[in-house]
Protein backbone atom coordinates (compact mmCIF):
# COMPACT_ATOMS: atom_id res chain seq x y z
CA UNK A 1 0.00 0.00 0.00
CA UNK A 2 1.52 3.48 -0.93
CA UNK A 3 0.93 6.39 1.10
CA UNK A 4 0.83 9.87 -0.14
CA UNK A 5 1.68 12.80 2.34
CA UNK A 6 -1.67 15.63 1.52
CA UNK A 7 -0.18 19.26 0.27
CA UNK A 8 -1.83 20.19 3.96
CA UNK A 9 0.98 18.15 5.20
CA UNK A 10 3.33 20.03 2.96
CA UNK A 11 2.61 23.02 3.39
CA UNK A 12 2.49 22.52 7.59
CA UNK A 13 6.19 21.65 7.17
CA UNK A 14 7.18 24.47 4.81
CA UNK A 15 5.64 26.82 7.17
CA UNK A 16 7.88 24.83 10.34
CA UNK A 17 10.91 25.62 8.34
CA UNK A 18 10.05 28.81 7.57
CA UNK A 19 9.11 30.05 11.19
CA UNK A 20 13.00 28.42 11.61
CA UNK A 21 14.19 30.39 9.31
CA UNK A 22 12.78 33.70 10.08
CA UNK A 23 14.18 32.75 13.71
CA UNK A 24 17.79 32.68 12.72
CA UNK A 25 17.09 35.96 10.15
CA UNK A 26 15.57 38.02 13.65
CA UNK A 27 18.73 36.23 15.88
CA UNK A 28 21.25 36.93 13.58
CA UNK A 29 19.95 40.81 12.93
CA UNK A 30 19.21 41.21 16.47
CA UNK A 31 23.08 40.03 17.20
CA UNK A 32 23.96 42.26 14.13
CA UNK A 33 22.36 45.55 15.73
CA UNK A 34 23.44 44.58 19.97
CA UNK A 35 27.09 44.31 19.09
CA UNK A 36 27.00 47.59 16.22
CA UNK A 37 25.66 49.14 19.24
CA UNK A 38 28.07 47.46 21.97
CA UNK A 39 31.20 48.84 19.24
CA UNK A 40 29.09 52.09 18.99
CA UNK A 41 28.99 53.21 22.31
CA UNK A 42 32.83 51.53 22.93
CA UNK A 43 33.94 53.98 20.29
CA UNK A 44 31.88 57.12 21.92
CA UNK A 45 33.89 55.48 24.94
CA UNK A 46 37.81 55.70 23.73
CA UNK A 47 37.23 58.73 22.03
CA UNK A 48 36.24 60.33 25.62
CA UNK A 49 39.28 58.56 27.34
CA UNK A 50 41.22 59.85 24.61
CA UNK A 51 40.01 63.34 24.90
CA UNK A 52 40.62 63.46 28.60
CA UNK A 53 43.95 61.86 28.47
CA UNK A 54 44.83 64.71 26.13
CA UNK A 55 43.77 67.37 28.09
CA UNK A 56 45.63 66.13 31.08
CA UNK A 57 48.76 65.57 29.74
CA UNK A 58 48.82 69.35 27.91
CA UNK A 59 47.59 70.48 31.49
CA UNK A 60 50.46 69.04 33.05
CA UNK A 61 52.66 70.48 30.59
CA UNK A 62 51.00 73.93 30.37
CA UNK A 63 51.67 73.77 34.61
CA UNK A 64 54.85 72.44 35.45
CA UNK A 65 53.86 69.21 36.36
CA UNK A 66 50.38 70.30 38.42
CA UNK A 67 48.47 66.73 39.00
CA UNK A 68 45.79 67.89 40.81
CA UNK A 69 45.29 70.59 37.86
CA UNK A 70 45.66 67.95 35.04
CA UNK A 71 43.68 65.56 37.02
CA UNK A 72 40.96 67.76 37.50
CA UNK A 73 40.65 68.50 33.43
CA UNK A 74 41.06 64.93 32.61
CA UNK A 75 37.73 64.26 34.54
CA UNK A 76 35.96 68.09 33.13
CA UNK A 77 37.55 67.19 29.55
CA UNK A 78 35.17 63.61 29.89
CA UNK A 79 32.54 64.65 31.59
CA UNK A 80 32.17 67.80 28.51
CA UNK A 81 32.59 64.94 26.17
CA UNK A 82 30.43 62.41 27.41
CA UNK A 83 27.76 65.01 27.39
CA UNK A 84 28.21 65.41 23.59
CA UNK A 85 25.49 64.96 21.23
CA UNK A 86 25.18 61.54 20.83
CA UNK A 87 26.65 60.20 23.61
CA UNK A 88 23.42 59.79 25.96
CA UNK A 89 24.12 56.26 26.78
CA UNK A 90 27.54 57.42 27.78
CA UNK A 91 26.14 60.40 29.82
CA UNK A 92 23.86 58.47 31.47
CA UNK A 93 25.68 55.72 32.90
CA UNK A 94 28.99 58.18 33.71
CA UNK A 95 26.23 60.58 35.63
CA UNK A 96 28.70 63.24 36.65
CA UNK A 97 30.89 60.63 38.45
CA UNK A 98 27.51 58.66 40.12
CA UNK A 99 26.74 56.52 37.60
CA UNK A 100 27.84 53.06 36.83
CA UNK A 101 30.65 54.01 34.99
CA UNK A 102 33.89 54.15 36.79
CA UNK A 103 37.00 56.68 35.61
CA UNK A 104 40.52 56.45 37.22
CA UNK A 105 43.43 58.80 36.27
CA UNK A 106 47.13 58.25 36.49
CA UNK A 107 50.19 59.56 36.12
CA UNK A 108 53.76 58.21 35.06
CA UNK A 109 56.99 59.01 35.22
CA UNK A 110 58.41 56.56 32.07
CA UNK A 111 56.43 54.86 29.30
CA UNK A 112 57.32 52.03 28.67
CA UNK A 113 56.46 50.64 31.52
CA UNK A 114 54.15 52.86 32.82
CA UNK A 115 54.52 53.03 35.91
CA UNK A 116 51.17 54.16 37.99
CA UNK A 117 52.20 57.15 40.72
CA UNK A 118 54.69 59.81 39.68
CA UNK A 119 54.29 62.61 41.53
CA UNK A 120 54.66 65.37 38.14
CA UNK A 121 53.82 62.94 35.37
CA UNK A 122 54.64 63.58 32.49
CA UNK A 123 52.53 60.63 31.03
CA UNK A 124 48.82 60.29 31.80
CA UNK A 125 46.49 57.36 31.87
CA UNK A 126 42.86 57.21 32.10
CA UNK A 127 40.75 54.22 32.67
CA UNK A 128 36.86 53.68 32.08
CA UNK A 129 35.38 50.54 33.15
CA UNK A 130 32.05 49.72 34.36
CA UNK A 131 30.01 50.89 30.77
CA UNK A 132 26.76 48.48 30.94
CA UNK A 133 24.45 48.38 27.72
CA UNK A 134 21.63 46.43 27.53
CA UNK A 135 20.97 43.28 24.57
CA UNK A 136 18.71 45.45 23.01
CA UNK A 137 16.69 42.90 21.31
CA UNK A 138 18.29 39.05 22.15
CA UNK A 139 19.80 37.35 25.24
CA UNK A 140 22.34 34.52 24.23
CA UNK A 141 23.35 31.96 26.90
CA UNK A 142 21.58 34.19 29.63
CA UNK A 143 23.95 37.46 28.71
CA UNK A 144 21.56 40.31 29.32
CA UNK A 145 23.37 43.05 28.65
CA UNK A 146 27.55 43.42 27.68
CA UNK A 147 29.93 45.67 29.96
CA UNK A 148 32.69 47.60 27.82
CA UNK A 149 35.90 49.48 28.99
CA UNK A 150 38.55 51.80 27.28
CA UNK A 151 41.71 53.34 28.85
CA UNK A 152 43.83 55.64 26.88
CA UNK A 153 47.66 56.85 27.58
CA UNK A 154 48.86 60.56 26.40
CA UNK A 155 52.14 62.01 26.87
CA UNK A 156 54.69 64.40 25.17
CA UNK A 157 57.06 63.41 22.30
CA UNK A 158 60.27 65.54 21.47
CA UNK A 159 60.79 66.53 17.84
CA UNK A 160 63.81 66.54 16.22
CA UNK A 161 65.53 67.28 12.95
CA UNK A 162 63.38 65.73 10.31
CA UNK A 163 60.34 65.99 12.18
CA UNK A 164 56.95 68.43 11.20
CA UNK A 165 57.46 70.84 13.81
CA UNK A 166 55.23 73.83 13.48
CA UNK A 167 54.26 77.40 15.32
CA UNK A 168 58.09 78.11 15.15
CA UNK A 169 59.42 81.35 15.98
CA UNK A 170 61.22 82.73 12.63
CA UNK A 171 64.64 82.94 14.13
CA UNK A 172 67.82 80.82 14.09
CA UNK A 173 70.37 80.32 16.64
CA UNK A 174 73.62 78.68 15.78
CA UNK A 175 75.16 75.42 17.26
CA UNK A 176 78.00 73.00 17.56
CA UNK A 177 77.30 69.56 15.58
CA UNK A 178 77.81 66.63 17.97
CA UNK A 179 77.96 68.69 21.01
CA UNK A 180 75.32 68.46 24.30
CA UNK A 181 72.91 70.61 23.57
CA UNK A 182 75.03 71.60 20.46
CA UNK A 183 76.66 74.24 23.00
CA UNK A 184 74.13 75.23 24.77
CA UNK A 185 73.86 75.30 28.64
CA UNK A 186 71.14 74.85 30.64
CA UNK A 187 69.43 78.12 31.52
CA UNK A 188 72.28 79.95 29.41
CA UNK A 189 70.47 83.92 27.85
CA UNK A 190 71.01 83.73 24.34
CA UNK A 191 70.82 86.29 22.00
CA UNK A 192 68.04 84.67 19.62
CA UNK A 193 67.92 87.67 16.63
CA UNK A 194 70.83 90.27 16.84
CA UNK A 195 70.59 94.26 15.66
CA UNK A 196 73.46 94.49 14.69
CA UNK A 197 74.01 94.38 10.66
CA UNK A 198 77.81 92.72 9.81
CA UNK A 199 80.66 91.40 11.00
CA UNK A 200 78.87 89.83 14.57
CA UNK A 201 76.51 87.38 12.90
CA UNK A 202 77.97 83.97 12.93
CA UNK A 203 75.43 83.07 10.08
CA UNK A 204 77.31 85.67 8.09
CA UNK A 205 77.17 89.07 6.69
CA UNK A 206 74.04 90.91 6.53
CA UNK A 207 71.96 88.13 8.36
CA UNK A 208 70.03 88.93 11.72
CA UNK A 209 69.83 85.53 12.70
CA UNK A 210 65.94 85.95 10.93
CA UNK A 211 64.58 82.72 8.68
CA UNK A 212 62.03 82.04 5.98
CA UNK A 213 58.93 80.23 7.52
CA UNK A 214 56.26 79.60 4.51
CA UNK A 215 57.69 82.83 2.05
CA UNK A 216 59.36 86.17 3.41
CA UNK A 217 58.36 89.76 3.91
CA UNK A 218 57.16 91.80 6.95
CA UNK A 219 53.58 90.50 7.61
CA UNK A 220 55.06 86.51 7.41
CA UNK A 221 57.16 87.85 10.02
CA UNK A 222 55.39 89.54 12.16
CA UNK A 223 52.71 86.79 12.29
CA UNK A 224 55.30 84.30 12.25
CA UNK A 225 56.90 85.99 15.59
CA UNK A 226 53.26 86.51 17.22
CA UNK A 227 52.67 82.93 16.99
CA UNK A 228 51.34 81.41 13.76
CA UNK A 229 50.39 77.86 13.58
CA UNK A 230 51.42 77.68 10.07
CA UNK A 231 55.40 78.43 10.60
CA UNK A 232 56.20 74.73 10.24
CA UNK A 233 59.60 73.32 9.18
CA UNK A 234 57.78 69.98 7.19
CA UNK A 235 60.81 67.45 7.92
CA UNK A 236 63.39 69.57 7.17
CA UNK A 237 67.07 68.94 6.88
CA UNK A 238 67.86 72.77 5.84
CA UNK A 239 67.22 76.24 7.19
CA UNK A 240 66.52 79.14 4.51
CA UNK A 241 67.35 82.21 5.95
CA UNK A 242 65.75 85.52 5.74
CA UNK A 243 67.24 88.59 5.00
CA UNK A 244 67.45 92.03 7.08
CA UNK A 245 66.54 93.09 10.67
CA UNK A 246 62.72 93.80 9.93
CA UNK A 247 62.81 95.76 13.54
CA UNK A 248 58.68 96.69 13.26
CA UNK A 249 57.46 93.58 12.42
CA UNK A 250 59.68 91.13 14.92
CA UNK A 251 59.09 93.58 17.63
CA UNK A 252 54.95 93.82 16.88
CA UNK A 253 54.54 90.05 16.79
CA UNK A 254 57.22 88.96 19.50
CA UNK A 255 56.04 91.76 21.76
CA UNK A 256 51.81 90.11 21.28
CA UNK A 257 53.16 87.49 23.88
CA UNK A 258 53.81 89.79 26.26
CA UNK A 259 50.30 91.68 25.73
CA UNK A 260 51.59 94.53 23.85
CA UNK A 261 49.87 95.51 20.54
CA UNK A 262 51.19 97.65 17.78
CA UNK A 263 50.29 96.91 14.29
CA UNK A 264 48.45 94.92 12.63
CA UNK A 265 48.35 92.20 15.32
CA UNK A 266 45.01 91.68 17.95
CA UNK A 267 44.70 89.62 21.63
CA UNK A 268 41.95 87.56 19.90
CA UNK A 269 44.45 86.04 17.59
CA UNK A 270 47.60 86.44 19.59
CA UNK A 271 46.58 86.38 23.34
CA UNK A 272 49.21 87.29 25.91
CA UNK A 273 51.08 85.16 28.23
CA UNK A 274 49.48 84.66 31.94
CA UNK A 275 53.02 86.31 33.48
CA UNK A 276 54.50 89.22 31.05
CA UNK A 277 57.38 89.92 33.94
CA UNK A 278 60.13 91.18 32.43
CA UNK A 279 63.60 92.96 33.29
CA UNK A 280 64.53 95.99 35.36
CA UNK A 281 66.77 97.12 34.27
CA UNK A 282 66.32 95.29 30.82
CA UNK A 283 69.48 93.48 29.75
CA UNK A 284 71.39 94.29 26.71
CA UNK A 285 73.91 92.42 24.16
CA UNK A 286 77.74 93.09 23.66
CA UNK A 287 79.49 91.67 21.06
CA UNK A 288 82.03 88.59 22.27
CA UNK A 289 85.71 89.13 21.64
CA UNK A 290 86.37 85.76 21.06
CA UNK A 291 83.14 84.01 19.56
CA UNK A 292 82.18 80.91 19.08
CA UNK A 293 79.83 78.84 16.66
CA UNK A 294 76.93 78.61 18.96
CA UNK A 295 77.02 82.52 19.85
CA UNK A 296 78.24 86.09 18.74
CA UNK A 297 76.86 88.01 21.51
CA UNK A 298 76.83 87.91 25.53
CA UNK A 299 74.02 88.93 27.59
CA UNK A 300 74.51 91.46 30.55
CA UNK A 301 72.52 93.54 32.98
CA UNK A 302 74.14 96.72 33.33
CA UNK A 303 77.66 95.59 33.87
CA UNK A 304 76.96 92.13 34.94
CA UNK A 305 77.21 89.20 32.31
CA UNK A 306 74.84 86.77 32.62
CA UNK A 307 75.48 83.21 33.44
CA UNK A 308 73.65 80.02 33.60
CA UNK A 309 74.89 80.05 37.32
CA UNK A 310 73.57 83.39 37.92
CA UNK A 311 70.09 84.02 36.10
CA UNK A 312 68.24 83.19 39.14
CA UNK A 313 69.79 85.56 41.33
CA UNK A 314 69.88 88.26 38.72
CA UNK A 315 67.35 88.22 36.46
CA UNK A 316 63.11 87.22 36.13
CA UNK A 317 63.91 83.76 34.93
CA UNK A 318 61.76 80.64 33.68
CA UNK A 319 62.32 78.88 36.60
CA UNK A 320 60.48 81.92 38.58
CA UNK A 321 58.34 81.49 35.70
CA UNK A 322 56.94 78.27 36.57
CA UNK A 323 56.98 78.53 39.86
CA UNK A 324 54.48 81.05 39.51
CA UNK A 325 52.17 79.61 37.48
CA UNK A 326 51.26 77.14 40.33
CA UNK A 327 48.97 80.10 41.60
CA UNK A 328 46.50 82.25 39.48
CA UNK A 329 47.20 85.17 41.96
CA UNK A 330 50.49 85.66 39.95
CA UNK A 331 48.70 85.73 37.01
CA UNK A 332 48.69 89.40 34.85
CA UNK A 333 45.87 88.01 32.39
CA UNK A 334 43.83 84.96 33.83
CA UNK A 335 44.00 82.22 31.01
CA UNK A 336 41.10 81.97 28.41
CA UNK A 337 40.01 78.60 29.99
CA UNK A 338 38.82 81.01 32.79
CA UNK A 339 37.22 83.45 31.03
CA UNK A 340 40.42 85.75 30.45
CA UNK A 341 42.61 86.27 27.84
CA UNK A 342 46.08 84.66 28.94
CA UNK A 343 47.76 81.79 27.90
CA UNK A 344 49.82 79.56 29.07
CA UNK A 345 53.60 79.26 27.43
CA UNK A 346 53.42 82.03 24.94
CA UNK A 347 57.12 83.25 26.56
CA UNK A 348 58.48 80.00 25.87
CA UNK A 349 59.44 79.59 22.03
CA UNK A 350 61.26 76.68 19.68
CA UNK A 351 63.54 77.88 17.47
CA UNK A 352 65.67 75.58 14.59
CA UNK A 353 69.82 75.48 15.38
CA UNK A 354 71.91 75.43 12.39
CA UNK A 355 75.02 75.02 11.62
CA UNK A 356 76.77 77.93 10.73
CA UNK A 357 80.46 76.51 10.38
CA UNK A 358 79.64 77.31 6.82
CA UNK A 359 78.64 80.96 6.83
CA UNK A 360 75.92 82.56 3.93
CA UNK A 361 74.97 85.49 3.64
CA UNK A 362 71.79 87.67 4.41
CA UNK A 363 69.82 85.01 2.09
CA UNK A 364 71.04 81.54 2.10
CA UNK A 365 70.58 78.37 3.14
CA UNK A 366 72.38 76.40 6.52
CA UNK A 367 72.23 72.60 7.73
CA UNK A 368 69.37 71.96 10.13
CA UNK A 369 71.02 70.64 13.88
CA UNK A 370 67.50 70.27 15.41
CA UNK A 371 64.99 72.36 17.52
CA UNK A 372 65.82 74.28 20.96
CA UNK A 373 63.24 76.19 23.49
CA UNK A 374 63.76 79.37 24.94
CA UNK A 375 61.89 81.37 27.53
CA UNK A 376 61.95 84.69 26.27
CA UNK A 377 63.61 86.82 29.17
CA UNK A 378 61.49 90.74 27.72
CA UNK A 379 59.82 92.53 24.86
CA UNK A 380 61.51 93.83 22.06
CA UNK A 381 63.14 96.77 22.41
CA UNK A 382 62.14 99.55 19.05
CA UNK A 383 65.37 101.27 17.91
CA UNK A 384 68.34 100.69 16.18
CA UNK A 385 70.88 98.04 18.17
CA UNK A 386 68.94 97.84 20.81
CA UNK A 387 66.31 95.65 19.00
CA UNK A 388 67.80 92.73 20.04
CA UNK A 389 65.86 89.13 21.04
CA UNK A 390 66.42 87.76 24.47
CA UNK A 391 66.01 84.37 25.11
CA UNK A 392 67.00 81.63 28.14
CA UNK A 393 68.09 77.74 27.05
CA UNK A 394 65.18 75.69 28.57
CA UNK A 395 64.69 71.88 28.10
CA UNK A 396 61.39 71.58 26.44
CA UNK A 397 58.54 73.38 25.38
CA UNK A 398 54.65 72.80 23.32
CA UNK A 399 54.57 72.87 20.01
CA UNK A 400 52.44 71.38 17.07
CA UNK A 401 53.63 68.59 14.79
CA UNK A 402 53.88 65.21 13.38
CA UNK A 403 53.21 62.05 15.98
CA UNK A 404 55.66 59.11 16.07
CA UNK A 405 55.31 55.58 17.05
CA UNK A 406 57.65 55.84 20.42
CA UNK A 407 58.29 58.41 22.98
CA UNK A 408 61.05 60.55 22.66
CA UNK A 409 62.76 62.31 25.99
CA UNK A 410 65.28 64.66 25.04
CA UNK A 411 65.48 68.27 25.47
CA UNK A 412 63.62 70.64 22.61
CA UNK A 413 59.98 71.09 21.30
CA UNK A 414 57.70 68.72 21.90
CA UNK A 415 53.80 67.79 20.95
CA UNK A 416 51.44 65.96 23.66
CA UNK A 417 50.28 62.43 21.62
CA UNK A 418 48.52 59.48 22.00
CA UNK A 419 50.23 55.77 23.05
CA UNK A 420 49.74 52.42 22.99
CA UNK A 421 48.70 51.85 26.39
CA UNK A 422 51.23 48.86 26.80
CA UNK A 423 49.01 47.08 29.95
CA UNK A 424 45.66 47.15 28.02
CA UNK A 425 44.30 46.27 25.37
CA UNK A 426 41.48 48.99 25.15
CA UNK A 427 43.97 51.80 23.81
């Protein structure tokens, strides 16, 4: 006897494996749209630890080495950006610090390792664990909901010949190849653009020590000298210098930074320094009888040359400098993060050294050394040989640039970055 299954029967199990189907489609979209969201909101979630680890580490730079200062803006930097448009989830379960969401900070003194507790940094870490999200539309093996975390390390990099290193002041100093600091001590007042047309310049005849930072002219100057973010030295191996003394224009731009403004130059786009201190009496060059390649000039206040061992005791000096930025009360123009119009570290400037062992002329081009930082000691004096550029040998300073892979620690310019946080894998 042959049996025969009815369509009814057919179409029952059609229908069977369709419902299957349609289960998988709905399981497999519904895992499709809980983990899009899970990497969503993970995303929102390194992009605020990066953000805040950012902040901290320029705060700690803009502040000597303030924790409690770059601390506090690593927390105001992700609480501002968890609040973003789009980031309700991540608002919600941060809640000002009450939520479930948990945020550490911390601070190191080397990376690698880093190396949680250093008392000044200068590498920051910050950690966000506890982000719950709900399965939004399926539960697998009892999982509810999925917890995400994201830490992020920032610290400063020093740039060095080769390197993208921009917002340079347009001035050249001269050094020793293959020598520390290519001659330069620690805390030593350099004369960073002489007055004096001839025979001084150890760049050579007819050169004020000025350079050529995208084209030449007055207004390039003077911008370039107030500050611009566009003076960049794109890997460079040479140093093109500029012609002339261009007294008006180096003095209107340089002088911005210590809230002076003559020209063609405003506060809005070229605030002021917190602390404009400079010298009383103000110190002058003379030329040196038996020069050197790092230097034509010394530095003296009235009759008294100026040391490295001395500049504390004789003059207002970076070190004085930073210690007081610690307290706002020193401030002459509270910073623009507090509703002023200061800012932090426009006295302290990077500069290319060449090497001049092969003199040019008043237009020319010299062998790039690297980048140095100098705190700029006073304005610009207007007038003849007196217009001379002051400037003390510090180790490091902010500038913009190009990131690299590894931190570098020696002395000259350096940009805050992003690393590999080498104990996690949520960088």
């Amino acid at each position: 006897m042959q049996l025969h299954e009815s369509p009814h029967a057919q179409r029952g199990i059609v229908a069977v494996l369709i419902a299957i189907a349609m289960s998988a489609l709905i399981l497999t979209a519904g895992l499709a749209l809980d983990m899009g969201h899970a990497f969503l909101n993970k995303t929102r979630l390194q992009n605020t630890v990066d953000a805040a680890a950012l902040a901290a580490a320029k705060t700690l730079a803009d502040t000597g080495g303030n924790i409690a200062e770059a601390e506090a803006e690593a927390f105001d930097a992700f609480a501002r950006n968890a609040a973003a448009a789009g980031n309700r989830e991540l608002a919600t379960s941060y809640g000002g610090g009450g939520g479930d969401l948990d945020v550490v900070v911390e601070f190191s003194a080397t990376l690698p390792p880093f190396a949680p507790g250093a008392p000044n940094g200068p590498y920051v870490r910050v950690r966000a664990t506890g982000f719950v999200m709900p399965a939004w539309l399926v539960s697998v093996g009892g999982i509810f909901e999925k917890t995400v975390s994201a830490a992020a390390v920032a610290g400063p990099r020093t740039l060095n010949a080769g390197s993208t290193v921009c917002n340079l002041a347009p001035m050249m100093v001269c050094g020793a190849p293959g020598a520390p600091g290519w001659g330069y001590e620690n805390n030593a007042a350099v004369v960073l653009k002489n007055a004096t047309p001839g025979g001084q310049s150890t760049v050579g005849p007819g050169n004020f020590q000025l350079i050529r930072l995208n084209g030449s002219g007055a207004n390039i100057v003077r911008s370039n000298m107030a500050g611009s973010y566009s003076a960049c030295l794109a890997g460079g191996t040479t140093i093109d210098t500029q012609p002339g003394g261009l007294v008006g224009p180096v003095a209107q731009g340089l002088n911005t930074r210590f809230g002076r403004y003559q020209g063609p130059v405003n506060a809005t786009d070229y605030p002021p320094d917190v602390i404009v201190d400079g010298q009383s009496p103000e110190v002058t060059a003379r030329p040196r009888v038996q020069g050197d390649l790092t230097q034509g000039y010394d530095v003296y206040q009235g009759n008294e040359r100026i040391r490295p061992e001395n500049i504390q005791q004789l003059l207002y000096d970076y070190q004085e400098y930073q210690q007081q930025l610690t307290d706002s009360a020193n401030y002459d123009y509270q910073p623009i993060t507090e509703g002023g119009t200061g800012a932090f570290g426009r006295r302290v400037v990077a500069v290319p050294i060449g090497d001049c062992s092969g003199t040019v002329g008043g237009s020319g081009s010299v062998p790039l050394l690297g980048f140095a930082c100098f705190f700029l000691l006073q304005p610009v004096q207007v007038g003849g040989t007196v217009s001379n550029v002051f400037g003390q040998f510090v180790e490091d300073c902010m500038v913009n640039g190009t990131p690299g892979p590894d931190p570098v620690t020696t002395f000259g310019p350096q940009i805050i970055q992003l690393y590999d946080d080498p104990a996690s894998n949520d960088s």
